[in-house]
N, C-alpha and C. Protein backbone atom coordinates (compact mmCIF):
# COMPACT_ATOMS: atom_id res chain seq x y z
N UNK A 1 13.72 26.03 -7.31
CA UNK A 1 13.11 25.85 -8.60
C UNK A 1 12.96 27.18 -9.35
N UNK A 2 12.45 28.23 -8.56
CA UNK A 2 12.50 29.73 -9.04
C UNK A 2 13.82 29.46 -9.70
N UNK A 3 14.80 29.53 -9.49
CA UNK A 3 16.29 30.28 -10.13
C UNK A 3 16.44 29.24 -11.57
N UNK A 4 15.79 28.18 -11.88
CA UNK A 4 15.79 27.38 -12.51
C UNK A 4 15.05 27.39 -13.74
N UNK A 5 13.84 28.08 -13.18
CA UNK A 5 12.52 28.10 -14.21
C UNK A 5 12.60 28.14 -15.89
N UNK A 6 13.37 29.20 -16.32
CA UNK A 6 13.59 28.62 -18.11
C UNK A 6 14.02 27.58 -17.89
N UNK A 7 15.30 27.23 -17.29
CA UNK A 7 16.04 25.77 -17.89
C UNK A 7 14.77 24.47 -17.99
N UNK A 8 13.96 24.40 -16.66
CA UNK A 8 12.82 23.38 -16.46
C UNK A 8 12.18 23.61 -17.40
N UNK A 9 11.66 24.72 -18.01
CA UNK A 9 10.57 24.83 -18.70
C UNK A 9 10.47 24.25 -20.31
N UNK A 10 12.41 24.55 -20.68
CA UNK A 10 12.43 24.20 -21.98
C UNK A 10 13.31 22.78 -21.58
N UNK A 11 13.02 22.11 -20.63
CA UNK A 11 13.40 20.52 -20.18
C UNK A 11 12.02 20.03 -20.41
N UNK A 12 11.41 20.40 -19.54
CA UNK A 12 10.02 19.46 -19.40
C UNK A 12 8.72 20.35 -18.69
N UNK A 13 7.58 19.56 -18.99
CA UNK A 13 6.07 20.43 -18.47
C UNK A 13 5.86 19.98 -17.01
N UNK A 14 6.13 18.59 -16.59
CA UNK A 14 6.03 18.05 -15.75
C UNK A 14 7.38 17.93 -14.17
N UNK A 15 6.94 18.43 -12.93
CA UNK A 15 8.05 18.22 -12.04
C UNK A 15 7.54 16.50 -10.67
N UNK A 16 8.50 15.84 -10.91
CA UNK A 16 7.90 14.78 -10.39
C UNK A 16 8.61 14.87 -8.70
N UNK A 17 7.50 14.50 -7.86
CA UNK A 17 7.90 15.21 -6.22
C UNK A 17 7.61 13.93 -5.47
N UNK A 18 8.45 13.54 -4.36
CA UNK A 18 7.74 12.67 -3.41
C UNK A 18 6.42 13.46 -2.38
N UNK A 19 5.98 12.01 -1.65
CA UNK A 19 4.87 12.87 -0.94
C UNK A 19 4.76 13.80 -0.13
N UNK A 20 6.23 14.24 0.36
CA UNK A 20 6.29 15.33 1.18
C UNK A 20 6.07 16.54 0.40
N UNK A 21 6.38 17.00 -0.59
CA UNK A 21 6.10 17.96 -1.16
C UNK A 21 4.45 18.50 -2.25
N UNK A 22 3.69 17.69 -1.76
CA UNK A 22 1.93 17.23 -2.07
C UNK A 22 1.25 18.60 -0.92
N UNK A 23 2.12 19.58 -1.02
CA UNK A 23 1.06 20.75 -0.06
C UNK A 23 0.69 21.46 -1.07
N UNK A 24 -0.21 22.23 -0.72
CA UNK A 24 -0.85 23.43 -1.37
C UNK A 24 0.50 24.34 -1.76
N UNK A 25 1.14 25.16 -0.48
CA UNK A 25 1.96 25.98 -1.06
C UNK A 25 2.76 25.52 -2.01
N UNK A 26 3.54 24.30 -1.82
CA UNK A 26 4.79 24.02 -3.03
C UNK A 26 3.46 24.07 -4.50
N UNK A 27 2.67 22.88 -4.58
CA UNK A 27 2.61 22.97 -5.52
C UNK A 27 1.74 24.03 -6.45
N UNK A 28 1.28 25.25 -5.59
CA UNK A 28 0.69 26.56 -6.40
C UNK A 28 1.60 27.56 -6.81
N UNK A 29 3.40 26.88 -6.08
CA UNK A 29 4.62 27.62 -6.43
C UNK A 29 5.00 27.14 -7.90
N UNK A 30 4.86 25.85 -7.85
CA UNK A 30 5.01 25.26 -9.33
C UNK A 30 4.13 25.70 -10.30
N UNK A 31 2.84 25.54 -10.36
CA UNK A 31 1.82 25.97 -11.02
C UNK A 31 2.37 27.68 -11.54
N UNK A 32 2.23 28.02 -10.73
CA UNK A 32 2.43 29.42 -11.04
C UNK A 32 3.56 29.80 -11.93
N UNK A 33 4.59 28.38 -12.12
CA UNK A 33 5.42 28.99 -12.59
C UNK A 33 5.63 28.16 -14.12
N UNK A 34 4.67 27.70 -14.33
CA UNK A 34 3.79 26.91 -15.62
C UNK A 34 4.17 25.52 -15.78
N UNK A 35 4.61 24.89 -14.88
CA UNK A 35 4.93 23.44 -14.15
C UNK A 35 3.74 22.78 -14.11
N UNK A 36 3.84 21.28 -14.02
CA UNK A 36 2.65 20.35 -13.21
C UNK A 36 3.36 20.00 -12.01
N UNK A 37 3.08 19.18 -11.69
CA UNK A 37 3.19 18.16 -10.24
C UNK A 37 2.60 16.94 -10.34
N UNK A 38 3.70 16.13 -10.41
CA UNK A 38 3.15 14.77 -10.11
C UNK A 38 3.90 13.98 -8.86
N UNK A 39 3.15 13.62 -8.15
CA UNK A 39 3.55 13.11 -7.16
C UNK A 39 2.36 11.78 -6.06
N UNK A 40 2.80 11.62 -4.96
CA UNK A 40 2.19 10.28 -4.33
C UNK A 40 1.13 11.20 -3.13
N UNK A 41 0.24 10.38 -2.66
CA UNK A 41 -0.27 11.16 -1.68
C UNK A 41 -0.25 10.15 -0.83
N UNK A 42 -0.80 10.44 0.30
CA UNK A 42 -0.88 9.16 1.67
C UNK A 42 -1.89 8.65 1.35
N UNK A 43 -1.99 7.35 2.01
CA UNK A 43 -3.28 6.61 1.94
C UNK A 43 -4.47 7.13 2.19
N UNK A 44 -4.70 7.80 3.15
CA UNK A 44 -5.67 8.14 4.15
C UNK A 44 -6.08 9.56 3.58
N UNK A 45 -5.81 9.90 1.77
CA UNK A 45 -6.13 11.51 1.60
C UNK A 45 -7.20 11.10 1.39
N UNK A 46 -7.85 12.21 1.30
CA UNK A 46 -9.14 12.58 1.33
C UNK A 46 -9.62 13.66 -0.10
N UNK A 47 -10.55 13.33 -0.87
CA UNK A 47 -11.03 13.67 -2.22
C UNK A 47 -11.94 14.02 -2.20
N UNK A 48 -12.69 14.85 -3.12
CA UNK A 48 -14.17 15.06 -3.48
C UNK A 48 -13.80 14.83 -4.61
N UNK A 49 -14.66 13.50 -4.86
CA UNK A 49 -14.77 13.15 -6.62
C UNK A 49 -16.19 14.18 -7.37
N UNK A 50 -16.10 14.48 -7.96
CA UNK A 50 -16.81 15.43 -8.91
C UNK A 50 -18.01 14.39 -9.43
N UNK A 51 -19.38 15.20 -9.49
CA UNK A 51 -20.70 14.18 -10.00
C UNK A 51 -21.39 15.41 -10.09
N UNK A 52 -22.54 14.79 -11.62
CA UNK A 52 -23.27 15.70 -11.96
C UNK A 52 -24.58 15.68 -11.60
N UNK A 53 -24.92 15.09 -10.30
CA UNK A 53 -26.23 15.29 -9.40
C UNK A 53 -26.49 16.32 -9.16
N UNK A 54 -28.08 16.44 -9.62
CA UNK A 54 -28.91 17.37 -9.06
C UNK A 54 -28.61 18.13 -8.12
N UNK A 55 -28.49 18.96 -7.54
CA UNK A 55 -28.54 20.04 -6.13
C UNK A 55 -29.81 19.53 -5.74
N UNK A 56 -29.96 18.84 -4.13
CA UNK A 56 -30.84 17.91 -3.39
C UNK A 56 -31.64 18.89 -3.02
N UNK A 57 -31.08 20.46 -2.24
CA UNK A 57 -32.20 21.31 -2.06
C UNK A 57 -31.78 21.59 -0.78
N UNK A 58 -30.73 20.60 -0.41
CA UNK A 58 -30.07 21.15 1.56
C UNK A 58 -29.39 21.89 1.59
N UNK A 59 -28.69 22.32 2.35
CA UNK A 59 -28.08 23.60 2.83
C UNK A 59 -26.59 24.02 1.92
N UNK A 60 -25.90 22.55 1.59
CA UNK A 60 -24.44 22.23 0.62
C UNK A 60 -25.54 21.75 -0.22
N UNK A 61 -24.60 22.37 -1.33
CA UNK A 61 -25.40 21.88 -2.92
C UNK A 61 -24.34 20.63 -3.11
N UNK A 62 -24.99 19.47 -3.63
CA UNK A 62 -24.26 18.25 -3.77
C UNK A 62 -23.51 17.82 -4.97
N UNK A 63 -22.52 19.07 -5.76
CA UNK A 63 -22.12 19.51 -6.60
C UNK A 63 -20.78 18.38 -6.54
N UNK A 64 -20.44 18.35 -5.16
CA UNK A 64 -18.83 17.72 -4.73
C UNK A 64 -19.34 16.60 -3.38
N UNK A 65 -18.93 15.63 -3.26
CA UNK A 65 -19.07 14.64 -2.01
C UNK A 65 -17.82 14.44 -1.85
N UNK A 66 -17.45 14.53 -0.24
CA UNK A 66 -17.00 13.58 0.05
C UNK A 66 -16.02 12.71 0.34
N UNK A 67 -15.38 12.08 0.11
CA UNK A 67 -14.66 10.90 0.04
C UNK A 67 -13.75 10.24 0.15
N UNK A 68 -12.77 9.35 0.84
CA UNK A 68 -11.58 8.73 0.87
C UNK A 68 -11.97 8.10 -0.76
N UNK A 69 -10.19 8.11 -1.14
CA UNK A 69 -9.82 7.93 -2.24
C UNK A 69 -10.15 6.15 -2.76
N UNK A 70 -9.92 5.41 -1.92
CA UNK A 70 -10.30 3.73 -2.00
C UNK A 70 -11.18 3.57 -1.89
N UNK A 71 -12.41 4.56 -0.74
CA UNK A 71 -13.49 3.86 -0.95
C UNK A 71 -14.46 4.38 -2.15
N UNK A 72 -14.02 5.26 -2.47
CA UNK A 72 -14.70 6.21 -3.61
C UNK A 72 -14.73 5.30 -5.71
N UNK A 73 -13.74 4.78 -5.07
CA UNK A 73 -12.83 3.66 -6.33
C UNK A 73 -13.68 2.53 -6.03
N UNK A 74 -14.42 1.94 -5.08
CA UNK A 74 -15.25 0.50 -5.38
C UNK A 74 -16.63 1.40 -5.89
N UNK A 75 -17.10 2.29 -5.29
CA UNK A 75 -18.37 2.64 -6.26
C UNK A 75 -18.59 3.74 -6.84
N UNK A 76 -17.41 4.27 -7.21
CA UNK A 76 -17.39 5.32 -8.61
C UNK A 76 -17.25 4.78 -9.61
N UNK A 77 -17.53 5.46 -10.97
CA UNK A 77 -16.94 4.64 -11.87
C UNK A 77 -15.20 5.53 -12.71
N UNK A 78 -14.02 4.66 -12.16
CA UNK A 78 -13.23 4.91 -12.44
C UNK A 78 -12.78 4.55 -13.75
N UNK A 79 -11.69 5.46 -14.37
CA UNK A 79 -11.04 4.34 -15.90
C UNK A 79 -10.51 3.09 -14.96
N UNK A 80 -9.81 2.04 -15.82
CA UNK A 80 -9.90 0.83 -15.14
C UNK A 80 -8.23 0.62 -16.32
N UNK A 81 -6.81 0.33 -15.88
CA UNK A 81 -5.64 -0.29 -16.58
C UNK A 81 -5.17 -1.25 -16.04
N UNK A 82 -5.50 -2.05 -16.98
CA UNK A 82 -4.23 -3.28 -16.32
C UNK A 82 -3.01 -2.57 -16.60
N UNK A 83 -1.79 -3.56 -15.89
CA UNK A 83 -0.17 -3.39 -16.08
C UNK A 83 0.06 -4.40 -15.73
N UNK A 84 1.53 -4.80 -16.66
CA UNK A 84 1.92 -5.69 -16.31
C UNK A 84 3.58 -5.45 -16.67
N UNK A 85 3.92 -4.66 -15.95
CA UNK A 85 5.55 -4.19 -15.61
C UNK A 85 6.31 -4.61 -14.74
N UNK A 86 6.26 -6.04 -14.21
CA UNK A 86 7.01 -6.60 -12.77
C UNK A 86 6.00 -6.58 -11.74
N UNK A 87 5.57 -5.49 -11.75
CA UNK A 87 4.30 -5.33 -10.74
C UNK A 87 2.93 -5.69 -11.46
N UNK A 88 2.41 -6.76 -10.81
CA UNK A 88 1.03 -6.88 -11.51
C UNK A 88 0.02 -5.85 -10.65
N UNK A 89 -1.23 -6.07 -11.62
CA UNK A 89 -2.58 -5.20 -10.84
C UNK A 89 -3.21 -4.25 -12.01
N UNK A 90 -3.57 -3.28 -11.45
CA UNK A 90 -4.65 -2.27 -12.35
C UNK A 90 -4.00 -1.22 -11.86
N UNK A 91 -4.41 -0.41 -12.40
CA UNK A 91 -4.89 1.66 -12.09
C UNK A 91 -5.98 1.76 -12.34
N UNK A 92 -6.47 2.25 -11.65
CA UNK A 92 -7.72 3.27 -10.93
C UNK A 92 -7.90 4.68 -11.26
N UNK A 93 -8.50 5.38 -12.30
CA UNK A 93 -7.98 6.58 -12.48
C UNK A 93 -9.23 7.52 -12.72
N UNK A 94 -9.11 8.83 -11.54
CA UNK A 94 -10.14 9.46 -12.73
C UNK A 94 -9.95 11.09 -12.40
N UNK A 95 -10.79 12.05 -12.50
CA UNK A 95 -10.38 13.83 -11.93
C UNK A 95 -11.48 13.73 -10.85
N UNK A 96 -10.56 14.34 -10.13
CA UNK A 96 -11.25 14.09 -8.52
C UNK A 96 -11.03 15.97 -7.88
N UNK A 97 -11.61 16.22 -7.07
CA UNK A 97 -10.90 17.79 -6.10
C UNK A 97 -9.85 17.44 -4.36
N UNK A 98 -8.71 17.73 -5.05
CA UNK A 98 -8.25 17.64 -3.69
C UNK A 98 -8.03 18.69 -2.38
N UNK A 99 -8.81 18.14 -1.63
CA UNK A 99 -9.06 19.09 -0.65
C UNK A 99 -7.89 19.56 -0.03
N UNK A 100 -6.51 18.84 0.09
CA UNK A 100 -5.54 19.74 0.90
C UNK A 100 -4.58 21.12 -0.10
N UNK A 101 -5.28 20.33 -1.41
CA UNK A 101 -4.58 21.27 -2.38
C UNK A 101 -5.23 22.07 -3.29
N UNK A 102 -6.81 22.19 -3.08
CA UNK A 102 -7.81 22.87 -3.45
C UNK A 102 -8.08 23.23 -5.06
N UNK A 103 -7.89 21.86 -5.69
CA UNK A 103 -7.85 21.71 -7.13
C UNK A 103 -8.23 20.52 -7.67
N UNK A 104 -8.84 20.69 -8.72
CA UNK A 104 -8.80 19.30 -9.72
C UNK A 104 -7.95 18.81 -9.74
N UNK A 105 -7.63 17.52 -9.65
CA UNK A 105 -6.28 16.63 -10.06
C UNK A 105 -6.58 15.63 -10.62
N UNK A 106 -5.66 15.02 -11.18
CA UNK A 106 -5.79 13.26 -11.70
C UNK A 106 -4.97 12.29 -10.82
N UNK A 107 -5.95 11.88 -10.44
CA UNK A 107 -6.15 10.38 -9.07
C UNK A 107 -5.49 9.22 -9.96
N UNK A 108 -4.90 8.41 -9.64
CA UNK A 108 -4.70 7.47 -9.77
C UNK A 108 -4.03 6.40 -8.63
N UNK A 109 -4.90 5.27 -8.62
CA UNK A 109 -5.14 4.37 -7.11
C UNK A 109 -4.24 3.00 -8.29
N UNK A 110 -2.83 3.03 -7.39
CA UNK A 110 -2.43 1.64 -8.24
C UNK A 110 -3.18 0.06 -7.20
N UNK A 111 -3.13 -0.85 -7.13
CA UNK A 111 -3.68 -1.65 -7.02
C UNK A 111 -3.21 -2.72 -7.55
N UNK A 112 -3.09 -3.84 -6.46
CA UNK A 112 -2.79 -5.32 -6.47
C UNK A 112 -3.20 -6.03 -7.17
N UNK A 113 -3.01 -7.37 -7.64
CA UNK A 113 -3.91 -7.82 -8.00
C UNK A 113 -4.94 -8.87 -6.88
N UNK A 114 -4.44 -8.74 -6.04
CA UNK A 114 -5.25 -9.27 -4.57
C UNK A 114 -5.78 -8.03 -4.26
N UNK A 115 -6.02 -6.93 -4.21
CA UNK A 115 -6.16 -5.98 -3.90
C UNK A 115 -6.13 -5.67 -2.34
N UNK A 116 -4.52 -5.83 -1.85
CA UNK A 116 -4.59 -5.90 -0.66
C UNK A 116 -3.76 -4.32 -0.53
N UNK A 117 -2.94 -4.34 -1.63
CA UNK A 117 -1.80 -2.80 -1.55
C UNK A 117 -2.31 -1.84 -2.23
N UNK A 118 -2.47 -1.08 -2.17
CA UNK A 118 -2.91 -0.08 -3.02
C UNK A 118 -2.08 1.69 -2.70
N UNK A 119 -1.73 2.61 -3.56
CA UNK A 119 -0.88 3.32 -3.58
C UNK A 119 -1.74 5.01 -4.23
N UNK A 120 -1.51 5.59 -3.91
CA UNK A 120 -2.05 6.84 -4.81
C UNK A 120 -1.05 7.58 -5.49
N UNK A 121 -1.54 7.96 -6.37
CA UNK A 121 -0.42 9.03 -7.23
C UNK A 121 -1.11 10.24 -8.03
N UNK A 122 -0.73 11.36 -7.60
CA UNK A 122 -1.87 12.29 -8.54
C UNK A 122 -0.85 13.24 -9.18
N UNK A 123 -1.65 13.76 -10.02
CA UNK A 123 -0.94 15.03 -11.35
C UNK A 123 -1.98 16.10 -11.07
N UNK A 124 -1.20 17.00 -11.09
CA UNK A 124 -2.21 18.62 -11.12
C UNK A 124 -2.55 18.65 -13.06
N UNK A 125 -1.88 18.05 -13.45
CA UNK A 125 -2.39 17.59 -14.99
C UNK A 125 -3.56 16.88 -15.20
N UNK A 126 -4.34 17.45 -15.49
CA UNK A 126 -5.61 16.73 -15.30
C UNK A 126 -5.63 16.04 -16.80
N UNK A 127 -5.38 16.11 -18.37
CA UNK A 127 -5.16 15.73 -18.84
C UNK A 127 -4.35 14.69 -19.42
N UNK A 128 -3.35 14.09 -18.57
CA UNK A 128 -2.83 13.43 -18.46
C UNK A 128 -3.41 11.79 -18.37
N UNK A 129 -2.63 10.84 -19.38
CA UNK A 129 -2.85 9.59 -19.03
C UNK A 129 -2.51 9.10 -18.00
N UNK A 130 -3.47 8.20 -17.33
CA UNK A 130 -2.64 7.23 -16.24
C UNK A 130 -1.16 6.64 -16.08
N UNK A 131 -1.40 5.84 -17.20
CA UNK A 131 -0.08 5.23 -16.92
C UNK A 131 0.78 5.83 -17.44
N UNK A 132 0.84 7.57 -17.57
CA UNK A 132 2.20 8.49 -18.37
C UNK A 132 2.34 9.08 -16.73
N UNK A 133 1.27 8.91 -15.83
CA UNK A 133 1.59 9.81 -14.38
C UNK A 133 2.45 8.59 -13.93
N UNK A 134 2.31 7.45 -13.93
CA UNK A 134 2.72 6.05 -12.95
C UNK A 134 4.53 6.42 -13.96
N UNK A 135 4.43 6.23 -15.14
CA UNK A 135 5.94 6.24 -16.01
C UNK A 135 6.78 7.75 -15.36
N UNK A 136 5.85 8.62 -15.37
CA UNK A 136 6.72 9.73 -14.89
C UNK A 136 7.34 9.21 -13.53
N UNK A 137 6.19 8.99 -12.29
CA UNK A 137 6.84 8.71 -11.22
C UNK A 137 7.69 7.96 -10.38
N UNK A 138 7.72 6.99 -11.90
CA UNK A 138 8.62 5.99 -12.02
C UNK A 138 9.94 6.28 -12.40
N UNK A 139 10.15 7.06 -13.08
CA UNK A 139 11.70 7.83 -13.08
C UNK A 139 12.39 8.20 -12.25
N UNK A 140 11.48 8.56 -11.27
CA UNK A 140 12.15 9.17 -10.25
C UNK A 140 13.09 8.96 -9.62
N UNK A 141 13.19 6.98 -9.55
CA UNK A 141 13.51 5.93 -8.95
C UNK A 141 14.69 5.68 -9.38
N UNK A 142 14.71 5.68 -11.27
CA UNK A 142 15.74 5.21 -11.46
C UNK A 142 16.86 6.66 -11.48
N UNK A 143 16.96 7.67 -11.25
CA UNK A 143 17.26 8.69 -11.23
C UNK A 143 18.01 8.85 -9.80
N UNK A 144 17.13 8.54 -8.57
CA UNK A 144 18.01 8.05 -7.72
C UNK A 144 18.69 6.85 -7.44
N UNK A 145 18.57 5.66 -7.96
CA UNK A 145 19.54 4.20 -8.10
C UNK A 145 20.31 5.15 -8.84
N UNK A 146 20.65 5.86 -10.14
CA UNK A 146 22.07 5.88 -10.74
C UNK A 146 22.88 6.65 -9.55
N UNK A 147 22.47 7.88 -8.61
CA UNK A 147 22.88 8.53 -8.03
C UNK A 147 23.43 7.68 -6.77
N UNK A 148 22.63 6.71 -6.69
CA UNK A 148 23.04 5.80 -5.16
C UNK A 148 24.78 4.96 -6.12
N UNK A 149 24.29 4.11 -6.43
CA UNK A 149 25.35 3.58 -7.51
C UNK A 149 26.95 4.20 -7.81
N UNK A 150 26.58 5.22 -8.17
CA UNK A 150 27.58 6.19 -8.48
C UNK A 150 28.32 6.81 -7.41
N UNK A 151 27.31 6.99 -6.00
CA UNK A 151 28.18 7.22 -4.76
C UNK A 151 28.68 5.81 -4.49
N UNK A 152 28.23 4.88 -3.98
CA UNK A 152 28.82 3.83 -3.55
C UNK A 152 30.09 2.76 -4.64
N UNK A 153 29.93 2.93 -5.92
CA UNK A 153 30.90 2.30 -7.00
C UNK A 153 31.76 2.88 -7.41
N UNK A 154 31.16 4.18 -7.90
CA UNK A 154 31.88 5.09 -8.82
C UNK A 154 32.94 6.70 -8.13
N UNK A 155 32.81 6.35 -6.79
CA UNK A 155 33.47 7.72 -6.45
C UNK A 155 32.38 9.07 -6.50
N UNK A 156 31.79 9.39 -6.67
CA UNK A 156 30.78 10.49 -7.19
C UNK A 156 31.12 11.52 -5.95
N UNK A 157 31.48 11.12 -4.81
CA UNK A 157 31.39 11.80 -3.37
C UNK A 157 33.17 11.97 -3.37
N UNK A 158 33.67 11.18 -3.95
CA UNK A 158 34.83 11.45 -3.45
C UNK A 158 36.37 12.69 -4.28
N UNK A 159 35.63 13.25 -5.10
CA UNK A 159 36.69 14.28 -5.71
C UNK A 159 36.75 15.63 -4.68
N UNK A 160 37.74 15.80 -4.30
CA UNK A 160 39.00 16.92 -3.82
C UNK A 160 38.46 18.04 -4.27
N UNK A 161 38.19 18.72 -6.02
CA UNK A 161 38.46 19.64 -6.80
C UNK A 161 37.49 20.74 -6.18
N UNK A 162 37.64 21.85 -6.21
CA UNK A 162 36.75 23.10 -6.09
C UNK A 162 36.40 23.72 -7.53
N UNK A 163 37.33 23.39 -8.39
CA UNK A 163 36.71 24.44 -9.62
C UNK A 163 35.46 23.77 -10.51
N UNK A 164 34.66 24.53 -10.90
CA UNK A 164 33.21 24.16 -11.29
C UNK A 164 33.29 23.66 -12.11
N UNK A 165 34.13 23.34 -13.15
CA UNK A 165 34.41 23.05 -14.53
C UNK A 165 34.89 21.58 -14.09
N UNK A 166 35.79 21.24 -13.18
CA UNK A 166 36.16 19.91 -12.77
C UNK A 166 35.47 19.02 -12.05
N UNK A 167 34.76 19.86 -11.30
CA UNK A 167 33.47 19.07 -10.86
C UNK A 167 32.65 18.61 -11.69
N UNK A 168 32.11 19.48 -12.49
CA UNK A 168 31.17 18.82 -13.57
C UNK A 168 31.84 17.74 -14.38
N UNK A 169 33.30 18.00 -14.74
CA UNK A 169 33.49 16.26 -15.34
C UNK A 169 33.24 15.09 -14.33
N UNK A 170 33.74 15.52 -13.09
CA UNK A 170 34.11 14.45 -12.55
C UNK A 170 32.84 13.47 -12.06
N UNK A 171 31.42 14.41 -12.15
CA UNK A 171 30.65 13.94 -11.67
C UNK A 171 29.74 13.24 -12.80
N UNK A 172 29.46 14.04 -14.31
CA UNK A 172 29.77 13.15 -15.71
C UNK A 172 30.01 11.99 -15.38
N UNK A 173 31.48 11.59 -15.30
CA UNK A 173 32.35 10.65 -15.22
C UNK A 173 31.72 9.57 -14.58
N UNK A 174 31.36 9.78 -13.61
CA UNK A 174 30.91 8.90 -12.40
C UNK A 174 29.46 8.57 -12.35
N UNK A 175 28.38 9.37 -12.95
CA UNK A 175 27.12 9.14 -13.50
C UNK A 175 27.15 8.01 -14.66
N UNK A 176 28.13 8.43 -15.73
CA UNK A 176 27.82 7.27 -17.08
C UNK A 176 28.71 6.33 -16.87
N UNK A 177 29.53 6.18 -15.97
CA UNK A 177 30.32 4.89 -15.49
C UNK A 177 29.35 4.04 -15.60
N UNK A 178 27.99 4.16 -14.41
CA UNK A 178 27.14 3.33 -14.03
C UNK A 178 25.98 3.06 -14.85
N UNK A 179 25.97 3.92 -15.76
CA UNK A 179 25.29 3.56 -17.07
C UNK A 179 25.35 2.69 -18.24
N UNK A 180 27.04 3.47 -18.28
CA UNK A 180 27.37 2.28 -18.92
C UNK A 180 27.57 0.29 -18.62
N UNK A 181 28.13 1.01 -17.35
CA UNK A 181 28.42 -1.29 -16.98
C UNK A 181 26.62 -1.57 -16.92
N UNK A 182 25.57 -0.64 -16.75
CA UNK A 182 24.65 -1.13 -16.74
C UNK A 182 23.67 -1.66 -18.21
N UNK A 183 24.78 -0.77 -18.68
CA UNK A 183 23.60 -1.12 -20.33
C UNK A 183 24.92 -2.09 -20.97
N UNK A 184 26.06 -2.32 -20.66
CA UNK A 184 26.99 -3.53 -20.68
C UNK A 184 26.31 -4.93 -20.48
N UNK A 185 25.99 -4.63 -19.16
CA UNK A 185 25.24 -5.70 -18.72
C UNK A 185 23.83 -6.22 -19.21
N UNK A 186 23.13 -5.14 -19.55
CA UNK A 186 21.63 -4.75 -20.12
C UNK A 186 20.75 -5.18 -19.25
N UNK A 187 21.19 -4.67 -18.06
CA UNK A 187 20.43 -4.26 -17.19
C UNK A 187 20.10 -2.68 -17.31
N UNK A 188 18.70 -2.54 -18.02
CA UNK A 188 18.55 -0.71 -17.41
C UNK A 188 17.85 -0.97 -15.77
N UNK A 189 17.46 0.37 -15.07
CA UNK A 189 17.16 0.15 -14.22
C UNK A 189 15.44 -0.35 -14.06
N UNK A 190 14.79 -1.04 -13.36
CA UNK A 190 13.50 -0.70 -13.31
C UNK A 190 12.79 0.12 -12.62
N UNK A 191 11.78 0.28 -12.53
CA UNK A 191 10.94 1.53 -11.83
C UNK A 191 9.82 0.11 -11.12
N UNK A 192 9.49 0.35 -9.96
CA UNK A 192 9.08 -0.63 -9.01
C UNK A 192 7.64 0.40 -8.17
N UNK A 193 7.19 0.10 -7.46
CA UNK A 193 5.60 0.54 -7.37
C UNK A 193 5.77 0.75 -5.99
């Protein structure tokens, strides 16, 4: 990403990551380099949601509690979105501190409408809308379907050429192939939860 940094910067504010890359180091490498991070966390992370209680007078001032991310969402008060994009349910959203990454972030808990599945997704963007973190991370998806597509239909894996200039058509070529029979068809891709 270093060797990259203008090109990203005058692309976009936001870098969207799966959950392996949700550590401290990657994403204070991004930060630093005037990036966000949006990405998924595991079920089982662990948060201190932020509250403006009194300091009780014990030994930890009760500035920060606490908390798994689901159970913190039945009696905090979170923003509250429906959606209704293929996937039904809500978002759950609010600025929480994440402890493995030692920052404010924006939480967002997607959610069933049985509320049996539930998913996390956070932004070091704390300003950020909910459902612009869920749309970002939703790209991601269709970004890899054109790439799957394009290897398996279109050849994308299979050109010979070494020179850089022929590669880049050929791989062009083989990217908007699958774009095109897809917006032929009008099928774009969807983004799924």
């Amino acid at each position: 990403l270093r060797s990259r940094k203008e090109i990203l910067q005058r692309l976009t504010s936001h870098v969207v990551v799966n959950a392996y890359f949700s550590k401290s180091s990657f994403v204070a490498g991004v930060l630093d380099m005037g990036l966000y991070v949006i990405s998924r966390f595991r079920d089982d992370a662990y948060f201190r949601y932020l509250t403006k209680d009194k300091p009780t007078g014990g030994k930890m001032p009760q500035t920060v509690r606490w908390e798994n991310g689901h159970e913190a969402s039945r009696r905090k008060p979170f923003w509250n979105y429906s959606i209704k994009n293929g996937q039904e349910g809500r978002i759950l959203s609010t600025i929480v501190h994440s402890r493995s990454l030692k920052r404010n972030i924006r939480l967002c808990i997607w959610e069933s409408e049985d509320e049996k599945v539930r998913k996390q997704y956070v932004s070091t963007d704390t300003q950020i809308q909910a459902i612009d973190v869920m749309d970002y991370y939703g790209t991601r998806f269709q970004v890899g379907c054109c790439f799957r597509d394009s290897k398996q239909f279109t050849g994308l894996t299979d050109c010979q050429r070494r020179e850089l200039d022929k590669l880049n058509f050929h791989f062009n070529v083989a990217l908007n192939a699958v774009n095109l029979e897809l917006r032929k068809r009008g099928q774009p891709y969807q983004w799924h939860l």
